[in-house]
PDB file of N, CA and C in Angstrom:
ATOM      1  N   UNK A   1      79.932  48.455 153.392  1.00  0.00           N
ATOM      2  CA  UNK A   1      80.511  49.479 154.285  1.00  0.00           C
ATOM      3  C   UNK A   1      81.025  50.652 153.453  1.00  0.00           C
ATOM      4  N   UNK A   2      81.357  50.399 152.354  1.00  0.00           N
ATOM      5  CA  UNK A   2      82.133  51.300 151.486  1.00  0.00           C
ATOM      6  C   UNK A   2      80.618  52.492 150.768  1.00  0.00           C
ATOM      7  N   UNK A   3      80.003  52.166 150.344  1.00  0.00           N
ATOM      8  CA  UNK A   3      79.185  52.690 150.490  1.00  0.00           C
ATOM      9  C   UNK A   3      78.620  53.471 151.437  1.00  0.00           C
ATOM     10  N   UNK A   4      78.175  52.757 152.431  1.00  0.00           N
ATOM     11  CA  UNK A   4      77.604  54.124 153.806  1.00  0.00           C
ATOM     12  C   UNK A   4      78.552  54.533 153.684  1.00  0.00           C
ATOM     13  N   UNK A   5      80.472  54.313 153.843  1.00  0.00           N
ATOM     14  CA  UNK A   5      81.384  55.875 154.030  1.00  0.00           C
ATOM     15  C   UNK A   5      80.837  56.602 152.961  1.00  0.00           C
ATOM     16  N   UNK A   6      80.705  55.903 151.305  1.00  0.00           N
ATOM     17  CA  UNK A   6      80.665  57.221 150.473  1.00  0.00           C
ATOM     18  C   UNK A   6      79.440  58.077 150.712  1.00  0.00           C
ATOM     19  N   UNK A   7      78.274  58.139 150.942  1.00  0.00           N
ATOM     20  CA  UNK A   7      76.857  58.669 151.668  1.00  0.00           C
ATOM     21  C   UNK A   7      77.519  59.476 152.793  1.00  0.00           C
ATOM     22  N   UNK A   8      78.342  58.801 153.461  1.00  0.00           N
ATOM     23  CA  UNK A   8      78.870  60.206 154.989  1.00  0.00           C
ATOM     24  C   UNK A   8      79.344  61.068 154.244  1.00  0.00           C
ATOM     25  N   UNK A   9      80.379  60.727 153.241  1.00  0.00           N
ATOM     26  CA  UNK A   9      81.715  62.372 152.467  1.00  0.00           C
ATOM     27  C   UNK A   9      80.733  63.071 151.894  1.00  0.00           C
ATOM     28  N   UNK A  10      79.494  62.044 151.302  1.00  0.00           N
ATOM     29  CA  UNK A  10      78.353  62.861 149.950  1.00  0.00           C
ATOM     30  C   UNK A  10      78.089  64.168 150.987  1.00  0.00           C
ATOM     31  N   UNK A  11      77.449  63.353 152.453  1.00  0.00           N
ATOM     32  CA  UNK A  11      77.013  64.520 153.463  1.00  0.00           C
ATOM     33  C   UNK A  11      77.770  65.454 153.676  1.00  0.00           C
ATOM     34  N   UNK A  12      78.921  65.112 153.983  1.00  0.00           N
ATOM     35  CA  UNK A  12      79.705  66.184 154.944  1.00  0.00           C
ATOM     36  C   UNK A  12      79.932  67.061 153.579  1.00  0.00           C
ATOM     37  N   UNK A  13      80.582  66.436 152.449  1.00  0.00           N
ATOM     38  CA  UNK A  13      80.801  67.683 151.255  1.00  0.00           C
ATOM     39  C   UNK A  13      79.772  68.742 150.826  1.00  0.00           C
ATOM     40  N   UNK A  14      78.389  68.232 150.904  1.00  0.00           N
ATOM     41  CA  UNK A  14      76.988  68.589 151.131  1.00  0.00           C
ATOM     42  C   UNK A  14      77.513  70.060 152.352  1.00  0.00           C
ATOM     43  N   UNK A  15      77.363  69.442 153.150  1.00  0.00           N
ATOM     44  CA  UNK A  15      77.266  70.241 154.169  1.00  0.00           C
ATOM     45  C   UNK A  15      78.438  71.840 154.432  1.00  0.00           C
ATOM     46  N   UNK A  16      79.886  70.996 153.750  1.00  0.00           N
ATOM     47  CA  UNK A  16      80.677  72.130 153.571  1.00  0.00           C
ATOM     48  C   UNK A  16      80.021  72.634 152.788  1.00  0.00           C
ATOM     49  N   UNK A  17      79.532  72.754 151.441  1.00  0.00           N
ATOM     50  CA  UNK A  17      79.488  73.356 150.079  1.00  0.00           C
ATOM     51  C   UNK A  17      78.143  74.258 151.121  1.00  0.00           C
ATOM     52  N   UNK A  18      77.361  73.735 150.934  1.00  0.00           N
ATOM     53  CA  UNK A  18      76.230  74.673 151.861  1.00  0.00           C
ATOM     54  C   UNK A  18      76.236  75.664 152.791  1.00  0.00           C
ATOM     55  N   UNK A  19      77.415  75.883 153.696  1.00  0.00           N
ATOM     56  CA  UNK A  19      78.205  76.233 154.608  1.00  0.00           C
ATOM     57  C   UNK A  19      78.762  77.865 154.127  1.00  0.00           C
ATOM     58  N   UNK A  20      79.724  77.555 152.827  1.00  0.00           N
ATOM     59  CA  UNK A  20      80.693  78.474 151.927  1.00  0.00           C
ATOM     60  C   UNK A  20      79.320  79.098 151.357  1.00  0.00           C
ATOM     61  N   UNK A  21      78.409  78.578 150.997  1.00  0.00           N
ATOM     62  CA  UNK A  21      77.641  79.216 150.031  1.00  0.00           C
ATOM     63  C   UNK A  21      76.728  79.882 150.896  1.00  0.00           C
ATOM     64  N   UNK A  22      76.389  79.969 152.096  1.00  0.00           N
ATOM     65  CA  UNK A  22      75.595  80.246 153.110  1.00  0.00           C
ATOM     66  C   UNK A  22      76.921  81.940 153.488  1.00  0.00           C
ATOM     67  N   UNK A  23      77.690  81.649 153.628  1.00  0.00           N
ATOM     68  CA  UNK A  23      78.831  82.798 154.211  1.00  0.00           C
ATOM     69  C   UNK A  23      79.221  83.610 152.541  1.00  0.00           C
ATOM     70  N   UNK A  24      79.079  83.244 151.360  1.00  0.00           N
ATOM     71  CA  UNK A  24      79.135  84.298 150.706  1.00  0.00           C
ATOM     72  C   UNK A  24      77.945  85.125 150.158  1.00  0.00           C
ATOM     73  N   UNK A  25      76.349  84.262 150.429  1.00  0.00           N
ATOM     74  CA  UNK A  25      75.695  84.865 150.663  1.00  0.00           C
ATOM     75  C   UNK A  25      74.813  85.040 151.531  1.00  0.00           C
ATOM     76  N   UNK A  26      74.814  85.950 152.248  1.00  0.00           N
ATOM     77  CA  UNK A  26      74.608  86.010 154.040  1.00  0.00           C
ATOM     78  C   UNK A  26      73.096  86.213 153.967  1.00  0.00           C
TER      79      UNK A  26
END
């Protein structure tokens, strides 16, 4: 179980970082 959570944060941190980097370059 501890695993699949760490794979969800990998995603979601994934997904912020992609996010910020998407809005500073538009």
């Amino acid at each position: 179980v501890q695993e699949e959570f760490s794979m969800i944060l990998a995603f979601a941190r994934n997904d912020t970082l992609q996010a910020a980097i998407s809005l500073m370059f538009p």
